[in-house]
PDB file of N, CA and C in Angstrom:
ATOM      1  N   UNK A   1      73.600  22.254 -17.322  1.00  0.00           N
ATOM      2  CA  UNK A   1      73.777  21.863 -15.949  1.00  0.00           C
ATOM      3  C   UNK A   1      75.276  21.752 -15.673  1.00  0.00           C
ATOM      4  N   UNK A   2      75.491  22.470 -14.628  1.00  0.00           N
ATOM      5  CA  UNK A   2      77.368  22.621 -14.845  1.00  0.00           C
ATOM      6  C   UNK A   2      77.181  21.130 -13.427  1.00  0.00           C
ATOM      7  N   UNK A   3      78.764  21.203 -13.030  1.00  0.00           N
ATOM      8  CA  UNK A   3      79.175  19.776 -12.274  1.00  0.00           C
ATOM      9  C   UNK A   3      78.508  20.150 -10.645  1.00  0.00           C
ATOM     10  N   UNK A   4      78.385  21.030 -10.098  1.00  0.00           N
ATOM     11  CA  UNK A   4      77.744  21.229  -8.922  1.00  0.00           C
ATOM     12  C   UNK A   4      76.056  20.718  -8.299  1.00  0.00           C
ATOM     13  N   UNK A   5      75.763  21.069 -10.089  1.00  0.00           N
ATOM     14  CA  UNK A   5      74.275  21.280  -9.826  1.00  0.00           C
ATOM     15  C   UNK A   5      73.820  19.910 -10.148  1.00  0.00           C
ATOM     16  N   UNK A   6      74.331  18.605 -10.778  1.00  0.00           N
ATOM     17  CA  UNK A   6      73.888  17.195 -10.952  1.00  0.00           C
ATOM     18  C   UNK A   6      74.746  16.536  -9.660  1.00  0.00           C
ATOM     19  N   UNK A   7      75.595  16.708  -9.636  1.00  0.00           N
ATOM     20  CA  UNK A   7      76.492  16.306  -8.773  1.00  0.00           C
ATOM     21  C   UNK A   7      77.369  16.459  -7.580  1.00  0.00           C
ATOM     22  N   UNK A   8      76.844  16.521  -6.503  1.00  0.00           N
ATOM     23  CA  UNK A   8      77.582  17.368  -5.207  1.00  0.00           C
ATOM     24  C   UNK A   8      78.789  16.870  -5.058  1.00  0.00           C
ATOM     25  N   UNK A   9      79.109  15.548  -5.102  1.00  0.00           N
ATOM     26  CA  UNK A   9      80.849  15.252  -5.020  1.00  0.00           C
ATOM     27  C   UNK A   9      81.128  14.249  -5.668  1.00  0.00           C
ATOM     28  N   UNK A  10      82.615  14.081  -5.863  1.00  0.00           N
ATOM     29  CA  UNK A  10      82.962  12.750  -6.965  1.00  0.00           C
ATOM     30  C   UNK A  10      82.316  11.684  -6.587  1.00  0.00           C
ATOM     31  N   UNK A  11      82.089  11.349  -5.278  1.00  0.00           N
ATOM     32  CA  UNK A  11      81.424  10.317  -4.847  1.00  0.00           C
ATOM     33  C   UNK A  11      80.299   9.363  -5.694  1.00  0.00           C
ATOM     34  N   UNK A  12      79.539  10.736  -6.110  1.00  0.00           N
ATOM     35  CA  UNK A  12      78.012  10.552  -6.528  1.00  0.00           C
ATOM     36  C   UNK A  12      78.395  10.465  -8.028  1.00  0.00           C
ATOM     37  N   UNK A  13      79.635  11.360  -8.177  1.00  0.00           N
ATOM     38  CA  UNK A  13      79.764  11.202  -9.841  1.00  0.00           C
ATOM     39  C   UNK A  13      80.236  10.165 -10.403  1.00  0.00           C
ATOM     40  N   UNK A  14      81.213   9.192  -9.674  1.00  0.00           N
ATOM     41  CA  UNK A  14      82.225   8.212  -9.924  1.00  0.00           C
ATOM     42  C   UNK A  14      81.166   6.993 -10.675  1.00  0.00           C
ATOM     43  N   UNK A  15      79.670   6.227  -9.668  1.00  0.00           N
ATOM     44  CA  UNK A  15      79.272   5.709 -10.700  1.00  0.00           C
ATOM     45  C   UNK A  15      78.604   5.890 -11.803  1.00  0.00           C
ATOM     46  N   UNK A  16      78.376   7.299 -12.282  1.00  0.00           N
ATOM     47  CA  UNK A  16      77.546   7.739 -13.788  1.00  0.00           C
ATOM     48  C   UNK A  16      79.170   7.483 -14.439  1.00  0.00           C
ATOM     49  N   UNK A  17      80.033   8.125 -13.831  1.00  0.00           N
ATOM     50  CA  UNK A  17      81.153   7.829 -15.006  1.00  0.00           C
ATOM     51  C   UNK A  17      81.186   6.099 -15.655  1.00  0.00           C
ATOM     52  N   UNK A  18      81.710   5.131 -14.171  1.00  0.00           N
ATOM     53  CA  UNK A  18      81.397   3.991 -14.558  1.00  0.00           C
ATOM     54  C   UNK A  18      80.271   3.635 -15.571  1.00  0.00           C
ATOM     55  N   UNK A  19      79.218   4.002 -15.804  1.00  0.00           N
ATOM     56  CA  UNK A  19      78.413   3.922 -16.172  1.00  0.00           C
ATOM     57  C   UNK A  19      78.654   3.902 -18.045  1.00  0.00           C
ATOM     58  N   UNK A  20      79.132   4.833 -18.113  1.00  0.00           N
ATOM     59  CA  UNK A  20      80.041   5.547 -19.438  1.00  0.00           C
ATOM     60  C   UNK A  20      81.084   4.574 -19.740  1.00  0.00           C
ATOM     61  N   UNK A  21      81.245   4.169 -18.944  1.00  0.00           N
ATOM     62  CA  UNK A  21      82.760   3.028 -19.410  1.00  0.00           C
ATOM     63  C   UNK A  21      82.136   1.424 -19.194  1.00  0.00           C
ATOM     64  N   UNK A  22      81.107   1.215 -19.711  1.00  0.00           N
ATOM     65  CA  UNK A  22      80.418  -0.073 -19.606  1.00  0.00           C
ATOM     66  C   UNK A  22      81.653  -0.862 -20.712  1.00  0.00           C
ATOM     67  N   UNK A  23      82.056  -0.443 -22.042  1.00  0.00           N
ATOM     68  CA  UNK A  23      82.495  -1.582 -23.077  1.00  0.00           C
ATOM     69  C   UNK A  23      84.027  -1.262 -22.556  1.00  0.00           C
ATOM     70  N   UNK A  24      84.072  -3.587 -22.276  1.00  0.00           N
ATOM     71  CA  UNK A  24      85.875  -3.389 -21.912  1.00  0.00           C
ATOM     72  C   UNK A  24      87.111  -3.091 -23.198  1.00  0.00           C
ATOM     73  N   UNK A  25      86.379  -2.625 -24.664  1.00  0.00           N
ATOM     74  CA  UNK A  25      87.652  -2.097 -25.146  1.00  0.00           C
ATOM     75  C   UNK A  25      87.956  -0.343 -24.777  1.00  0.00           C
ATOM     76  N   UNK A  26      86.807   0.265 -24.624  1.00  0.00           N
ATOM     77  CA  UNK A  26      86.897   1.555 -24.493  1.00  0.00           C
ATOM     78  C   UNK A  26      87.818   1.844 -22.499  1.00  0.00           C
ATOM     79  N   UNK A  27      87.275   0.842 -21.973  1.00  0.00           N
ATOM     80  CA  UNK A  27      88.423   0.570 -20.588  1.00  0.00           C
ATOM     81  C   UNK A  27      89.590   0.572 -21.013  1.00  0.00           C
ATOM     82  N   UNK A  28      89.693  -0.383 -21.595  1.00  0.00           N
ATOM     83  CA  UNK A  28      91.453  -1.057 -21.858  1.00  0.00           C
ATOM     84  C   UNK A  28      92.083   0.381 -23.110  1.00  0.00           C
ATOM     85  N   UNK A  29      91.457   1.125 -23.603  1.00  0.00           N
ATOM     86  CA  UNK A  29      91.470   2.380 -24.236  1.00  0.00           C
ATOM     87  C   UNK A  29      92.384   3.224 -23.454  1.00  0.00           C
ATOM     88  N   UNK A  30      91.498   3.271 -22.491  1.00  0.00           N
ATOM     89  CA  UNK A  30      91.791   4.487 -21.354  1.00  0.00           C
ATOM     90  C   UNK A  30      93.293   4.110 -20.253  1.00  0.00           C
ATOM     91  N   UNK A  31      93.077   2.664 -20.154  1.00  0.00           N
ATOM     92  CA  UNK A  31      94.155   2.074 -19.190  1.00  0.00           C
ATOM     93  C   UNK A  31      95.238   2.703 -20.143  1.00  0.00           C
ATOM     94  N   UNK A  32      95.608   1.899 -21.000  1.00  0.00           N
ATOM     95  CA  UNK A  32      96.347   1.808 -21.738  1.00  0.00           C
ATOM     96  C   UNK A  32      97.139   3.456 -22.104  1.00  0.00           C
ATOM     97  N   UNK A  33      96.000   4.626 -22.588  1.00  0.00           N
ATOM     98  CA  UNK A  33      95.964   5.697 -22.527  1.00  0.00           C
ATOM     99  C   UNK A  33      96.713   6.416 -21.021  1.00  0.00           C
ATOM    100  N   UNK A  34      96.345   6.264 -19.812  1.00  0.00           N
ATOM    101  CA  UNK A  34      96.743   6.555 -18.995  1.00  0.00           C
ATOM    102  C   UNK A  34      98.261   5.725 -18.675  1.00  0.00           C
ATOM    103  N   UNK A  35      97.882   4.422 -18.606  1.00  0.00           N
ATOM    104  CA  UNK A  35     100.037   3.959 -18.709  1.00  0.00           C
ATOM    105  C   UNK A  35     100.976   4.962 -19.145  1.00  0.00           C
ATOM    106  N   UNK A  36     100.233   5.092 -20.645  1.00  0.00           N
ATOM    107  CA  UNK A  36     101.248   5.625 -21.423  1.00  0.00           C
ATOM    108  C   UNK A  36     101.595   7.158 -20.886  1.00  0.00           C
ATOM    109  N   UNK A  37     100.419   8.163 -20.454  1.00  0.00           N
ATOM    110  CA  UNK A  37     100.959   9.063 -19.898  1.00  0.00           C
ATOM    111  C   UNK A  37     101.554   8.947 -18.771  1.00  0.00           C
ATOM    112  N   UNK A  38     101.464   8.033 -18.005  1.00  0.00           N
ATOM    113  CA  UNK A  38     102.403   8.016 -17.062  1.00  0.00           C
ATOM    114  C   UNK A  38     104.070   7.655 -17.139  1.00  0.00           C
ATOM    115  N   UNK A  39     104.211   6.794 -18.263  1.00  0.00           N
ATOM    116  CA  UNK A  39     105.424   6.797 -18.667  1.00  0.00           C
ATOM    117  C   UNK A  39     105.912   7.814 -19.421  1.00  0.00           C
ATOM    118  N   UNK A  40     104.901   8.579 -20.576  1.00  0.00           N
ATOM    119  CA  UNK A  40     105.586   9.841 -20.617  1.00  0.00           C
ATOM    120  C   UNK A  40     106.401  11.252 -19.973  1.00  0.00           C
ATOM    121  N   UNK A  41     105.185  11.205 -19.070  1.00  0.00           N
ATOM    122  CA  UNK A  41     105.755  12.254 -17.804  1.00  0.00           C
ATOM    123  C   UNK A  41     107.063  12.212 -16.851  1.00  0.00           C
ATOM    124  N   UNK A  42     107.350  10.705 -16.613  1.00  0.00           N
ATOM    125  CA  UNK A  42     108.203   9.840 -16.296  1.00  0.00           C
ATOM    126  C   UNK A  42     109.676  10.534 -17.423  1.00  0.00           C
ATOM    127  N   UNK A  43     109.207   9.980 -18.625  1.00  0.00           N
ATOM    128  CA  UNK A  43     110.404   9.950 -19.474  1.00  0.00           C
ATOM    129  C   UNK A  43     110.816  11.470 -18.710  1.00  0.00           C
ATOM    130  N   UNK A  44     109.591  12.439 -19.568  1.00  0.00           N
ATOM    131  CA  UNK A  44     110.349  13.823 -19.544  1.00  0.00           C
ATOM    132  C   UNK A  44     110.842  14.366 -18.442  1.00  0.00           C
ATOM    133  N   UNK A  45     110.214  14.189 -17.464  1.00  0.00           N
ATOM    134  CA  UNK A  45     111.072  14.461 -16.196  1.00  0.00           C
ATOM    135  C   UNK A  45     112.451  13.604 -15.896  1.00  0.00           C
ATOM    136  N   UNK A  46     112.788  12.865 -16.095  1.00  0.00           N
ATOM    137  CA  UNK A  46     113.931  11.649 -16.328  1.00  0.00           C
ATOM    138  C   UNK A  46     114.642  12.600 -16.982  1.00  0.00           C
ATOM    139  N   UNK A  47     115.184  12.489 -18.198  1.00  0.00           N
ATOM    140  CA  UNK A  47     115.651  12.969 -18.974  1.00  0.00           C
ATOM    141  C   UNK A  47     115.577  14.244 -19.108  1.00  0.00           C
ATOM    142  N   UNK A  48     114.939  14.948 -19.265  1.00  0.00           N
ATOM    143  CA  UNK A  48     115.031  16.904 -18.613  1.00  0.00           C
ATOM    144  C   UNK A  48     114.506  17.088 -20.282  1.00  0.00           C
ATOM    145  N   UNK A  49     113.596  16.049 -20.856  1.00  0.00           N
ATOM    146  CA  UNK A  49     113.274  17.017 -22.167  1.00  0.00           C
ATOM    147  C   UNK A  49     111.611  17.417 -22.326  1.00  0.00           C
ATOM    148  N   UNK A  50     111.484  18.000 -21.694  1.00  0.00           N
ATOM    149  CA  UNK A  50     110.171  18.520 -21.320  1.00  0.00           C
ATOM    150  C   UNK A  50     108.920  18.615 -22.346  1.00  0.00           C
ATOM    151  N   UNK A  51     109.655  18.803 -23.197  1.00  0.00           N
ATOM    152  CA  UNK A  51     108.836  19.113 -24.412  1.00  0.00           C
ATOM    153  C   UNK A  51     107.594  17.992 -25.157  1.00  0.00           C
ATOM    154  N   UNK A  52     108.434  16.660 -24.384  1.00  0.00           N
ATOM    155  CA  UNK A  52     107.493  15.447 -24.400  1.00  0.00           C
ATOM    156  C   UNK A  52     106.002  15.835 -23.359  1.00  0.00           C
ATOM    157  N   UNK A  53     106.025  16.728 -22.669  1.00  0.00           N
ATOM    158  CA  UNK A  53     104.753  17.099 -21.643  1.00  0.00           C
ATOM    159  C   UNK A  53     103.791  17.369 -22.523  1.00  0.00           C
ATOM    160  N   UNK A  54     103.875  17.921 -23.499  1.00  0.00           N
ATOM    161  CA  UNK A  54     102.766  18.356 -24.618  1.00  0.00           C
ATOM    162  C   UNK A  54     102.016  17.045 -25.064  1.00  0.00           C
ATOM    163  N   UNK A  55     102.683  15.832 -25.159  1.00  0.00           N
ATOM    164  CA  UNK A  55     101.894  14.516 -25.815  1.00  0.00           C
ATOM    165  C   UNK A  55     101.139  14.251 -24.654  1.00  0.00           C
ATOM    166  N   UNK A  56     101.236  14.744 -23.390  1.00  0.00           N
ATOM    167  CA  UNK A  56     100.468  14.045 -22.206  1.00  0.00           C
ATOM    168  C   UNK A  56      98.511  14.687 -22.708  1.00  0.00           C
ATOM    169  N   UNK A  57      98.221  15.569 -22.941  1.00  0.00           N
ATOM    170  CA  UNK A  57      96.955  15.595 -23.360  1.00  0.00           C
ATOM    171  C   UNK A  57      96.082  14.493 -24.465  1.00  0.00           C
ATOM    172  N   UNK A  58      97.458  15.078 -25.882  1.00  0.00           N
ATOM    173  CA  UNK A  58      97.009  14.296 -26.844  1.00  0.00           C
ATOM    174  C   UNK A  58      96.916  12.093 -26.282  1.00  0.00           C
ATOM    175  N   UNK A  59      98.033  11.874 -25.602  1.00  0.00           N
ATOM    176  CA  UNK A  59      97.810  10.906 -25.454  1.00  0.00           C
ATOM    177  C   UNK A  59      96.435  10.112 -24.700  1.00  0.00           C
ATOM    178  N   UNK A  60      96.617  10.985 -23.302  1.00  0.00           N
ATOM    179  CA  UNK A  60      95.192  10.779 -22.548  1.00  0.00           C
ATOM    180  C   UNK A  60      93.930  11.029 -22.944  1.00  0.00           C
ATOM    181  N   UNK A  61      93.677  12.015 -23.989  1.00  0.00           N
ATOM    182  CA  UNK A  61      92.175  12.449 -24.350  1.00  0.00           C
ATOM    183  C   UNK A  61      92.644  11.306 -25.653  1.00  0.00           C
ATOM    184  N   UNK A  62      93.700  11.212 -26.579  1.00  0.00           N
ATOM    185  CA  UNK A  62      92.964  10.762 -27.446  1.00  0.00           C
ATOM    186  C   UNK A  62      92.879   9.158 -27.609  1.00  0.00           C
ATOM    187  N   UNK A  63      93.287   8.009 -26.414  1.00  0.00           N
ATOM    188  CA  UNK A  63      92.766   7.231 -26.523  1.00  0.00           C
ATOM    189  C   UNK A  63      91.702   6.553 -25.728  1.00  0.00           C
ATOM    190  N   UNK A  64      90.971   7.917 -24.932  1.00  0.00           N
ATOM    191  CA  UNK A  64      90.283   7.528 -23.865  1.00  0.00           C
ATOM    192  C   UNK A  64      88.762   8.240 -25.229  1.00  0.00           C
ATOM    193  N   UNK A  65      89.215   9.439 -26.195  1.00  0.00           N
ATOM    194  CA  UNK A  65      87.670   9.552 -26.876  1.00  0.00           C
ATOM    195  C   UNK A  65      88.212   8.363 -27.947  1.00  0.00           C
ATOM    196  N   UNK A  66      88.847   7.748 -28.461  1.00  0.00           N
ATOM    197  CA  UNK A  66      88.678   6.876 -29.262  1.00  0.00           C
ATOM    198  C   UNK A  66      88.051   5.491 -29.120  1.00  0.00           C
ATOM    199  N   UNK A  67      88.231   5.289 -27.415  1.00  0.00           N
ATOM    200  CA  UNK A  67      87.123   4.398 -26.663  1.00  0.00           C
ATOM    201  C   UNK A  67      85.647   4.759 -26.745  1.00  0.00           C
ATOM    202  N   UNK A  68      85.400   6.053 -26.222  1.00  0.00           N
ATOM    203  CA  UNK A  68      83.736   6.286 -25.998  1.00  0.00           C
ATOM    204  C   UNK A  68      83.154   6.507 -27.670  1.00  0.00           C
ATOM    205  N   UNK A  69      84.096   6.934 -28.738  1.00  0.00           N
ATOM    206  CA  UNK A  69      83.339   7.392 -30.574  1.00  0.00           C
ATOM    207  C   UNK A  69      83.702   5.782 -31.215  1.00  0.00           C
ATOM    208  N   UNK A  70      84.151   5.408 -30.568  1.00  0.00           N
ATOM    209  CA  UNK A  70      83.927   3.887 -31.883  1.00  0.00           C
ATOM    210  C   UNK A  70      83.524   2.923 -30.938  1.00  0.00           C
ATOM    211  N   UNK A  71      84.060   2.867 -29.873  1.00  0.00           N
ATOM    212  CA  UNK A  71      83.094   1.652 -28.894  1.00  0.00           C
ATOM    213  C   UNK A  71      82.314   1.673 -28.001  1.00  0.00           C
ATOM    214  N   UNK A  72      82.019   2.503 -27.287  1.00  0.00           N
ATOM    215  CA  UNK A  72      81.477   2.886 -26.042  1.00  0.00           C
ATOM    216  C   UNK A  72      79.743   3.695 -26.978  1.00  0.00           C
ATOM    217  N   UNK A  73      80.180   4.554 -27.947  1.00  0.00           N
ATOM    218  CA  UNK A  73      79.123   5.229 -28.968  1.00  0.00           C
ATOM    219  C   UNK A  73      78.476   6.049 -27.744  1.00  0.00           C
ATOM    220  N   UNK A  74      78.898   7.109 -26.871  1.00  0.00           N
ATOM    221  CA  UNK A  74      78.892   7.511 -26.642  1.00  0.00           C
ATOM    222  C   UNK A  74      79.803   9.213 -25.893  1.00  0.00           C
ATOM    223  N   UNK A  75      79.125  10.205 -25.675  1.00  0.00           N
ATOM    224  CA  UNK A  75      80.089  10.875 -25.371  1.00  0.00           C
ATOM    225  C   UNK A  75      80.521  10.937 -24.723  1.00  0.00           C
ATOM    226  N   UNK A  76      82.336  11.439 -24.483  1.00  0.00           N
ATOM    227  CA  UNK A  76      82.906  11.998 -22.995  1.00  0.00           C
ATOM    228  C   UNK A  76      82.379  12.457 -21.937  1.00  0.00           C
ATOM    229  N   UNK A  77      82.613  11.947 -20.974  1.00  0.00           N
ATOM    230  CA  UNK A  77      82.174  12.892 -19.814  1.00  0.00           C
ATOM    231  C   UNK A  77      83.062  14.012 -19.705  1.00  0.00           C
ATOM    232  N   UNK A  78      84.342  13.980 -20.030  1.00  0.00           N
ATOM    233  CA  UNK A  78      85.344  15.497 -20.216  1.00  0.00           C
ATOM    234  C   UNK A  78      84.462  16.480 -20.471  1.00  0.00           C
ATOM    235  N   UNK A  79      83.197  16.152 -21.301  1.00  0.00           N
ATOM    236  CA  UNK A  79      82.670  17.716 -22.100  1.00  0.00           C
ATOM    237  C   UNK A  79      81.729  18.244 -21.291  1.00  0.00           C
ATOM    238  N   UNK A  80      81.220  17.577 -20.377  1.00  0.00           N
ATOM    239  CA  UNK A  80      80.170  18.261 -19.319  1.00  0.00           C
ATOM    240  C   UNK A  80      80.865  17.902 -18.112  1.00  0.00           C
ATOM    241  N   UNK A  81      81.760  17.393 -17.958  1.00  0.00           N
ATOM    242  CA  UNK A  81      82.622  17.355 -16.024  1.00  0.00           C
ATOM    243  C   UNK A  81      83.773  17.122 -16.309  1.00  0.00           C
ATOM    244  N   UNK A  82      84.627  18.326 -16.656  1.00  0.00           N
ATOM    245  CA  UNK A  82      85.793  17.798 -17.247  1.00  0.00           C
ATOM    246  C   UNK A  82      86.555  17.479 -15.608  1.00  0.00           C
ATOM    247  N   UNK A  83      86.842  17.974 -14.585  1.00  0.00           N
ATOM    248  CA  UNK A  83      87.532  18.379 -13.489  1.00  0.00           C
ATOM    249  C   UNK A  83      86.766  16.467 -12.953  1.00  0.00           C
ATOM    250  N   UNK A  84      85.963  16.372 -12.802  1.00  0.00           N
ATOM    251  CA  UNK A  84      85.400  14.808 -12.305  1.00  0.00           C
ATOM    252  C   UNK A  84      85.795  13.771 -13.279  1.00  0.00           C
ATOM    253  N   UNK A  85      85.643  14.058 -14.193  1.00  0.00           N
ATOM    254  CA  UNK A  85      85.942  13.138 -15.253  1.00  0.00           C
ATOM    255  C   UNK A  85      87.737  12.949 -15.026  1.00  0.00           C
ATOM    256  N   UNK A  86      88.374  13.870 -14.937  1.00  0.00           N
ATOM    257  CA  UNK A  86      89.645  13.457 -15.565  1.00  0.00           C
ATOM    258  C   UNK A  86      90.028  12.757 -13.893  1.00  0.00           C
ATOM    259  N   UNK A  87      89.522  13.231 -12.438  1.00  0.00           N
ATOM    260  CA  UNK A  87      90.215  12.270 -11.591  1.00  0.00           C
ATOM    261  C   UNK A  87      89.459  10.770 -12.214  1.00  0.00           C
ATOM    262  N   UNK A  88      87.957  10.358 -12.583  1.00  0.00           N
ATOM    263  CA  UNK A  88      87.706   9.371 -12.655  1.00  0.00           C
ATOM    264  C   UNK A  88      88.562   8.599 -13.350  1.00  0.00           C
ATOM    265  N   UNK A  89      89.180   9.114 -14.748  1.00  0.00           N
ATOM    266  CA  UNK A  89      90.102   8.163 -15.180  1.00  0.00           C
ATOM    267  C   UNK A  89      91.627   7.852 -14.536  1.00  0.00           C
ATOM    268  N   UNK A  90      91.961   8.762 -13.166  1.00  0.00           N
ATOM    269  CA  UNK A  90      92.846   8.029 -12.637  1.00  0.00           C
ATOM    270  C   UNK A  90      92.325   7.045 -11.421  1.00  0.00           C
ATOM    271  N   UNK A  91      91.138   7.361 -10.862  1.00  0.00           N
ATOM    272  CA  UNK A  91      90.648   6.011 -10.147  1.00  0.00           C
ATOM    273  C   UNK A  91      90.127   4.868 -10.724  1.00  0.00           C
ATOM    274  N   UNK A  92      89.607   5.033 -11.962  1.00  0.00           N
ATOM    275  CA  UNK A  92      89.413   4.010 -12.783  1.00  0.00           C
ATOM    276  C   UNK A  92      90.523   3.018 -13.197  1.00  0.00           C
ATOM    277  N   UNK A  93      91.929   3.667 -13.550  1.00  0.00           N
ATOM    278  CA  UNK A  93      93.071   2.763 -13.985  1.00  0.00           C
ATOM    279  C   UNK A  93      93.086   2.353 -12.127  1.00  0.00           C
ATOM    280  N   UNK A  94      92.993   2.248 -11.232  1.00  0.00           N
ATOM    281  CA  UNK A  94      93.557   2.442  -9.642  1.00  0.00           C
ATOM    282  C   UNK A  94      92.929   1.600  -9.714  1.00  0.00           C
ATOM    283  N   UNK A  95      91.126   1.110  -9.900  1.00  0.00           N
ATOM    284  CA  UNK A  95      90.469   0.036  -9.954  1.00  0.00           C
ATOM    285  C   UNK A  95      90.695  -1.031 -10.272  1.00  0.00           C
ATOM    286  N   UNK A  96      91.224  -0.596 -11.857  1.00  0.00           N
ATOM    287  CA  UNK A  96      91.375  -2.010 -12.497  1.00  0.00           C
ATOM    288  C   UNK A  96      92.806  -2.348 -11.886  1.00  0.00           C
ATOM    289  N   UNK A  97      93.864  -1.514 -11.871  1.00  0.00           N
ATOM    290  CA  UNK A  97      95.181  -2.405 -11.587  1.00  0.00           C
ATOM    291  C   UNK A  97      94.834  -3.775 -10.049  1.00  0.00           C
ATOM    292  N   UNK A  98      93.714  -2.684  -9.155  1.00  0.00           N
ATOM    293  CA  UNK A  98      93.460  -3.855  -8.248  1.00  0.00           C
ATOM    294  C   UNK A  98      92.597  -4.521  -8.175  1.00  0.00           C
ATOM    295  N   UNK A  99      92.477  -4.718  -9.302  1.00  0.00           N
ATOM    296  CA  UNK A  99      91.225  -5.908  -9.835  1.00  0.00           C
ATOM    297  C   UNK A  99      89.999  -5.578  -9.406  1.00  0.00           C
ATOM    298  N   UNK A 100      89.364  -4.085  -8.915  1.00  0.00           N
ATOM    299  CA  UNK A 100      87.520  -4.053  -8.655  1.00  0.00           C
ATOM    300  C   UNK A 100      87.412  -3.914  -9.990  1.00  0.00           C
ATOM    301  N   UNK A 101      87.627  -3.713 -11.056  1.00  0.00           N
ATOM    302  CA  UNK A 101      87.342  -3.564 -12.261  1.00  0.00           C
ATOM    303  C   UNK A 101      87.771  -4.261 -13.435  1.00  0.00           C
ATOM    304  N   UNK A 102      87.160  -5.002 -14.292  1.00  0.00           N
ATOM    305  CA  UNK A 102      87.611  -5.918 -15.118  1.00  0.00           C
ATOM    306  C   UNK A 102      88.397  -5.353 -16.411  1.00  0.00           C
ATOM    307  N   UNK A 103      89.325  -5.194 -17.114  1.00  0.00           N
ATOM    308  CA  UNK A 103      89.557  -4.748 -18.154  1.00  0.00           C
ATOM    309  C   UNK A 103      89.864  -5.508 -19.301  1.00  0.00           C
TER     310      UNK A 103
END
């Protein structure tokens, strides 16, 4: 089932994601995960050394699956909605910074 055919818009997708992010360490995973790429991107554009852009994947995927394989015990949504999934984890950090979401 690709992302069209369960899901007509992020709307509808946003709470199955929530759904996926029930345990608050695998949240605070992802927050944390996303900070950090945001200060990476930050650096490298700052400083003109670009080459730091390459950690922006490894950082974001790998402490957002190290949330869902040891705490959450479940899988990514990246692997069946990657394009929904990856805005959810920037409305998700957007949530919690304004407190609809507990982390």
């Amino acid at each position: 089932m690709n992302e069209k055919s369960r899901f007509q818009s992020f709307s509808e997708f946003y709470p199955y994601y929530l759904e996926e992010h029930r345990n608050p360490t695998c949240r605070r995973l992802h927050y944390l995960g996303s900070l950090l790429v945001i200060a990476v991107v930050l650096y490298a554009v700052l400083t003109g050394k670009l080459a730091f852009l390459f950690l922006v994947p490894v950082i974001g995927y790998g402490f957002a699956w190290l949330g869902h394989f040891l705490f959450e015990k479940n899988r990514p949504a990246t692997f069946k909605y990657p394009l929904y999934s990856l805005l959810g984890d920037w409305v998700m950090l957007k949530d919690m910074l304004t407190g609809r979401i507990r982390f």
